[in-house]
Protein backbone atom coordinates (compact mmCIF):
# COMPACT_ATOMS: atom_id res chain seq x y z
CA UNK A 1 25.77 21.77 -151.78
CA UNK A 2 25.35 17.96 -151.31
CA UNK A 3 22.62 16.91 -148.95
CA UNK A 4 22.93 16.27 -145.06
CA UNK A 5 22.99 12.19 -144.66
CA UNK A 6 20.50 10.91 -143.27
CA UNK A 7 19.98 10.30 -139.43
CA UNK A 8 20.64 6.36 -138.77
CA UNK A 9 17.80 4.56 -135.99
CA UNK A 10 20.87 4.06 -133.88
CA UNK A 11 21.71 8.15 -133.89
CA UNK A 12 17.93 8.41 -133.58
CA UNK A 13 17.66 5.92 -129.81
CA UNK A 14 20.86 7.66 -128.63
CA UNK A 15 19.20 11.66 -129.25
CA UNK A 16 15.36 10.25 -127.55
CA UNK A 17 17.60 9.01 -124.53
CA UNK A 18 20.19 12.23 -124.08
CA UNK A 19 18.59 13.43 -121.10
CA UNK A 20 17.73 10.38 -118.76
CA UNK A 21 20.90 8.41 -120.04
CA UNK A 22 22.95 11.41 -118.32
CA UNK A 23 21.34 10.68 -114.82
CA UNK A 24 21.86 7.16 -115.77
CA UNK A 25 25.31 8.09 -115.55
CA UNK A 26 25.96 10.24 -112.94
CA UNK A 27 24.39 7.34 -111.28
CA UNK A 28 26.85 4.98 -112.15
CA UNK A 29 29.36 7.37 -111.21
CA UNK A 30 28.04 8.07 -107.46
CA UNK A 31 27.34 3.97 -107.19
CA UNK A 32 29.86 1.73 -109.27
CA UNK A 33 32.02 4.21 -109.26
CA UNK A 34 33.12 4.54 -105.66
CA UNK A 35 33.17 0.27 -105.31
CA UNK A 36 36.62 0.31 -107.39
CA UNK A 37 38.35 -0.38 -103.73
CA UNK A 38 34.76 -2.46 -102.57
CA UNK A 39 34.30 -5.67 -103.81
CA UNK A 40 30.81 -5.95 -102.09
CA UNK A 41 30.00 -2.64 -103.88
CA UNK A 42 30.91 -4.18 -107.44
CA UNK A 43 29.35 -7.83 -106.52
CA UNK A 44 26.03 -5.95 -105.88
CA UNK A 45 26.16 -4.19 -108.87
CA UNK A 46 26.67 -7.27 -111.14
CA UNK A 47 23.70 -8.63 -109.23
CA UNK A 48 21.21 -6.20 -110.21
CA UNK A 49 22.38 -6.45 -114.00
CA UNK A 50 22.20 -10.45 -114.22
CA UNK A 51 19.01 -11.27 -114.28
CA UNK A 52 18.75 -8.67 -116.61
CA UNK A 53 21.00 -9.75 -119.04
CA UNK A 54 20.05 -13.51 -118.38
CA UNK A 55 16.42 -12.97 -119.27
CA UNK A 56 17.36 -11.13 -122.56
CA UNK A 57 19.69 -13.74 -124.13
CA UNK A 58 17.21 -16.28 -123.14
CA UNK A 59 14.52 -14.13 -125.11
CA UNK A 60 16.85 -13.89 -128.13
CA UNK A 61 17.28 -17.79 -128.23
CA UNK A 62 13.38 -17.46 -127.72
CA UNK A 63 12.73 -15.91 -130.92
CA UNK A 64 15.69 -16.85 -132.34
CA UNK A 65 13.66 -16.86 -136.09
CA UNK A 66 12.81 -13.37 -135.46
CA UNK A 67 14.22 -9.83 -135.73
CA UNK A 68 14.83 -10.14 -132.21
CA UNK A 69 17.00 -13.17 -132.66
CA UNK A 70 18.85 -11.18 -135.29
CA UNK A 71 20.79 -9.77 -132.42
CA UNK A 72 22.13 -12.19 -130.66
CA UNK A 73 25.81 -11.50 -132.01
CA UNK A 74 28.23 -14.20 -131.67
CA UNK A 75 30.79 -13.08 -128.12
CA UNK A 76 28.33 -10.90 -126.89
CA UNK A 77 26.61 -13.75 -124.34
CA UNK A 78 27.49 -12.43 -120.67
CA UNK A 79 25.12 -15.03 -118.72
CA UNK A 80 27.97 -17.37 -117.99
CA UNK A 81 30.74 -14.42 -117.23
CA UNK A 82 27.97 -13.16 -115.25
CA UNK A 83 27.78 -16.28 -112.70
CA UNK A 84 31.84 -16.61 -112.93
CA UNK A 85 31.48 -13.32 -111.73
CA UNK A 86 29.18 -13.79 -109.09
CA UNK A 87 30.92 -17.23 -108.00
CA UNK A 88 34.45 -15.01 -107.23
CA UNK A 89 32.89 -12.55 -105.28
CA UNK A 90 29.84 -14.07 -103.16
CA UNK A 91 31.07 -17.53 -103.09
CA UNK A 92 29.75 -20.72 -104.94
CA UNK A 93 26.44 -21.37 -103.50
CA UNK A 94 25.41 -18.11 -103.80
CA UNK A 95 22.42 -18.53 -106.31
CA UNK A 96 20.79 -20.78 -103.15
CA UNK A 97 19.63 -18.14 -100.99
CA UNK A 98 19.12 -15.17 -103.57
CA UNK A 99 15.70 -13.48 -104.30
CA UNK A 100 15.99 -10.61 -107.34
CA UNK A 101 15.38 -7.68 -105.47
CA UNK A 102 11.85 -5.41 -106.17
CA UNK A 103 13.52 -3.07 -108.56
CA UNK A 104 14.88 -6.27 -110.23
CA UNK A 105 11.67 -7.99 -110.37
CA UNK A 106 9.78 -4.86 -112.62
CA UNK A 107 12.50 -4.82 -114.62
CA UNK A 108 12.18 -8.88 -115.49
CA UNK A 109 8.07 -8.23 -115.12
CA UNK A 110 8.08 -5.29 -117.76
CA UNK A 111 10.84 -7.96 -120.12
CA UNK A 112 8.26 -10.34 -119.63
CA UNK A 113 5.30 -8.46 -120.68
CA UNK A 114 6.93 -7.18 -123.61
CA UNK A 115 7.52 -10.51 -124.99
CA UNK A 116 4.20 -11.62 -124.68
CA UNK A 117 2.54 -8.33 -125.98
CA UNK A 118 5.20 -6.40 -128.64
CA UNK A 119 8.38 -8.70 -128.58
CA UNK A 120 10.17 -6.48 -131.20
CA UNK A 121 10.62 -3.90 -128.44
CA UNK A 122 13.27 -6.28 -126.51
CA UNK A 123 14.98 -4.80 -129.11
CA UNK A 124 15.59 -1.40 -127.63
CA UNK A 125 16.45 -3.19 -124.13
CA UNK A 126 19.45 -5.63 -126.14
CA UNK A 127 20.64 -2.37 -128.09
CA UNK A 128 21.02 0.23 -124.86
CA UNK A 129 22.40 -2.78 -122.79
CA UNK A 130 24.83 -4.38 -124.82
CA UNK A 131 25.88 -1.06 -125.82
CA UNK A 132 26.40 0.19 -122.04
CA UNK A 133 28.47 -3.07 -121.52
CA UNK A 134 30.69 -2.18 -123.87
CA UNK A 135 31.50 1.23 -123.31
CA UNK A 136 30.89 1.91 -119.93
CA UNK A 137 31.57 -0.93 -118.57
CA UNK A 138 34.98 -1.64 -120.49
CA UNK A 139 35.73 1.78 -118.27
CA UNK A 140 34.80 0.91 -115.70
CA UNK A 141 36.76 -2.47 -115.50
CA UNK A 142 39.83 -0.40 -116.66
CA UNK A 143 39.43 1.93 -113.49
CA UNK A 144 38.91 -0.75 -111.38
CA UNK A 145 41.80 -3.04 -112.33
CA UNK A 146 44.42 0.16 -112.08
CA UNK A 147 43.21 0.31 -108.39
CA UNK A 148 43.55 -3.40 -107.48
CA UNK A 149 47.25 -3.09 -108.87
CA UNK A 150 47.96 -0.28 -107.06
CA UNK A 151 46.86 -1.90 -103.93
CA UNK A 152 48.96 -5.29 -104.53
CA UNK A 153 51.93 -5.95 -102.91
CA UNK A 154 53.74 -6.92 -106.02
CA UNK A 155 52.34 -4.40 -109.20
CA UNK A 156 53.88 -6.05 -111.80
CA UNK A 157 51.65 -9.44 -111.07
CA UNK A 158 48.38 -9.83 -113.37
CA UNK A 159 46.84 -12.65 -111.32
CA UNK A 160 43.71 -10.47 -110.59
CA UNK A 161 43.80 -9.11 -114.56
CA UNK A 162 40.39 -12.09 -115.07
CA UNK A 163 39.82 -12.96 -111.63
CA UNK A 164 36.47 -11.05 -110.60
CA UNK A 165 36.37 -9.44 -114.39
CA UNK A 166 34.99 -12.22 -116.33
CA UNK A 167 32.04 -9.89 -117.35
CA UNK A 168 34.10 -7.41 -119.59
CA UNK A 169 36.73 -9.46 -120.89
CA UNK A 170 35.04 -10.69 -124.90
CA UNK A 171 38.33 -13.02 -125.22
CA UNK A 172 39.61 -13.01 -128.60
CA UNK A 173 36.58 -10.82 -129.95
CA UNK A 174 37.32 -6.94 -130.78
CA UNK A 175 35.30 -4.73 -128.68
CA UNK A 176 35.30 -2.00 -131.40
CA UNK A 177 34.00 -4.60 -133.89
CA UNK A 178 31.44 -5.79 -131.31
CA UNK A 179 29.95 -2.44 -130.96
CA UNK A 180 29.81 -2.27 -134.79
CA UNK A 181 28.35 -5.10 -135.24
CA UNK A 182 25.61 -4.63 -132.87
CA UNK A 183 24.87 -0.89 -134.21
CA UNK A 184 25.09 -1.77 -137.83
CA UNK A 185 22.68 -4.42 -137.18
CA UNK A 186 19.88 -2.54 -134.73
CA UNK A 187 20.33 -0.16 -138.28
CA UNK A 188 19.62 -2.96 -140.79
CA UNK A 189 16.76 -4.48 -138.82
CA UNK A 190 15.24 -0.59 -138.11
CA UNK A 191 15.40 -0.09 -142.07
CA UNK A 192 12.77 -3.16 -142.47
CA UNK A 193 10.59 -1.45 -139.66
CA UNK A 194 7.17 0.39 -140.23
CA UNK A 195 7.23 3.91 -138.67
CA UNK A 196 5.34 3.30 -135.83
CA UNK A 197 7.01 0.53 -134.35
CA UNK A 198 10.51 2.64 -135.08
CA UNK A 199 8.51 5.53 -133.04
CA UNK A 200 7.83 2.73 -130.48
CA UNK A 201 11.28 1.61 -130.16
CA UNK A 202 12.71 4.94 -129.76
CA UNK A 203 9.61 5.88 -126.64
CA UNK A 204 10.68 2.06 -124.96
CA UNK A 205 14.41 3.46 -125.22
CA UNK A 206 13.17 6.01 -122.36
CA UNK A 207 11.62 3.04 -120.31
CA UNK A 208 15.41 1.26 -120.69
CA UNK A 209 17.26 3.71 -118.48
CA UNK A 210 14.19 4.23 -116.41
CA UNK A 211 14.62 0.98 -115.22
CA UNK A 212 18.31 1.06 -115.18
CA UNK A 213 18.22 3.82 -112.85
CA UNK A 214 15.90 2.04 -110.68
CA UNK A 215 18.16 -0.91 -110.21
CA UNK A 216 21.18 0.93 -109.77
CA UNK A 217 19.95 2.95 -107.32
CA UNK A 218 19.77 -0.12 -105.40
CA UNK A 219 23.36 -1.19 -105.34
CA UNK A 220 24.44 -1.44 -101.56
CA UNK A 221 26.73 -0.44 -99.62
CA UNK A 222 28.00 2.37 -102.03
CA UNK A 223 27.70 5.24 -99.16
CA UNK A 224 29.76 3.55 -96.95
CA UNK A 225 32.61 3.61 -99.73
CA UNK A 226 32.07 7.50 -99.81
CA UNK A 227 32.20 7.87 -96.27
CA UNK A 228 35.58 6.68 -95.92
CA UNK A 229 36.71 7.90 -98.60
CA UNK A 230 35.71 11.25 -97.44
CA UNK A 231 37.31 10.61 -94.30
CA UNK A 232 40.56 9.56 -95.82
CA UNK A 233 40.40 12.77 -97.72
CA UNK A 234 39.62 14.87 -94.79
CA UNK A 235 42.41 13.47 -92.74
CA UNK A 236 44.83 14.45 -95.62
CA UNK A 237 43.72 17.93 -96.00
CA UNK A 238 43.74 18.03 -91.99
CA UNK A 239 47.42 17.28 -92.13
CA UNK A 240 48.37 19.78 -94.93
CA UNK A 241 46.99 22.41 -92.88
CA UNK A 242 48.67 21.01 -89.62
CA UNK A 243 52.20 21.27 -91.31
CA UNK A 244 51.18 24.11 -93.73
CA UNK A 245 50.19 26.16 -90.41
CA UNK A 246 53.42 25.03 -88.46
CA UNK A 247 55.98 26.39 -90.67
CA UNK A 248 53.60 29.26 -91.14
CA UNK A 249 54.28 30.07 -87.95
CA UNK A 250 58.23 29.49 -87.62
């Protein structure tokens, strides 16, 4: 009987993180999920994620000769979609009057603090991200673009297909081979890894969606989306009854 293969570090971060990366995202479901017909809801979320995402390809340029730097995989920078983003939705002076929220700010204080102290453990943060982006977040743009053309006069017109969605489109780069790339990597540079900082790694893993959850759980204006859209469901069921109970009664 041949021998069971061996559990890759990439299998390994994804078991430590089973239980709080399921609240992370049932969280995304109650928040992101419920701006596909909001574009305040979605702006705020990309908010919360950009600094994020700004201060970790900074740090891989950073340390660009280290293992760190090992992961900055060509079509993966999202800094720039990121502001193109952020210019559609909230207008082009935005970045004037914005202050990174609290939630934001221990996020980018913890980032800082490991790069200073233990910089291998960015590592964790780049993997988990990076990884969300392009799962999840390929999804997510998916849903939402199949409810902005619904809601256009003319459906058959792709005008909004980049407009808004800079931050999941990779171009001319396969998604499938970006999420390769980046796992066979995070496995190559785990292999060269002494136990303990592997061990580390897979503890800071925890801390990622910790933090996640903390910033997503400041997205705004998400409840307001649910309370119409529970409204808009109740008035449907309210008329199904209203004709369901008048030819009841005929």
């Amino acid at each position: 009987m041949p021998e069971a293969e061996e559990e890759n570090f990439c299998k390994k971060m994804r078991r430590a993180t089973r239980k709080i990366h399921a609240i992370s995202d049932a969280l995304v479901n109650a928040k992101l999920a419920f701006g596909f017909m909001d574009d305040a809801v979605w702006a705020d979320g990309l908010l919360v994620f950009y600094e994020v995402f700004r201060y970790l390809e900074g740090a891989m340029l950073r340390l660009n000769n280290t293992k760190v730097g090992q992961l900055r995989i060509e079509g993966l920078q999202r800094t720039e979609a990121f502001e193109r983003d952020l210019e559609f939705y909230l207008g082009k002076g935005w970045m004037k009057n914005y202050t990174p929220r609290d939630s934001v700010t221990r996020y980018l204080m913890r980032l800082g603090e490991i790069e200073d102290t233990d910089s291998l453990l960015l590592m964790a943060y780049i993997y988990h991200l990076y990884m969300g982006l392009l799962s999840g977040g390929i999804i997510l743009r998916k849903k939402r673009q199949l409810v902005q053309k619904i809601n256009k006069i003319n459906p058959f017109q792709d005008s909004l297909a980049s407009d808004g969605n800079n931050l999941t489109d990779f171009g001319e780069y396969n998604i499938y081979e970006l999420k390769c790339e980046l796992r066979n990597t995070m496995n190559r540079i785990a292999e060269t890894l002494d136990e303990d900082t592997k061990n580390k790694l897979l503890e800071e893993s925890k801390t990622v969606y910790t933090l996640n959850n903390e910033i997503i759980r400041s997205v705004q204006g998400a409840g307001g989306v649910i309370f119409r859209k529970l409204v808009y469901f109740s008035m449907i069921v309210f008329f199904i009854v209203v004709v369901f109970l008048h030819f009841f009664r005929q």
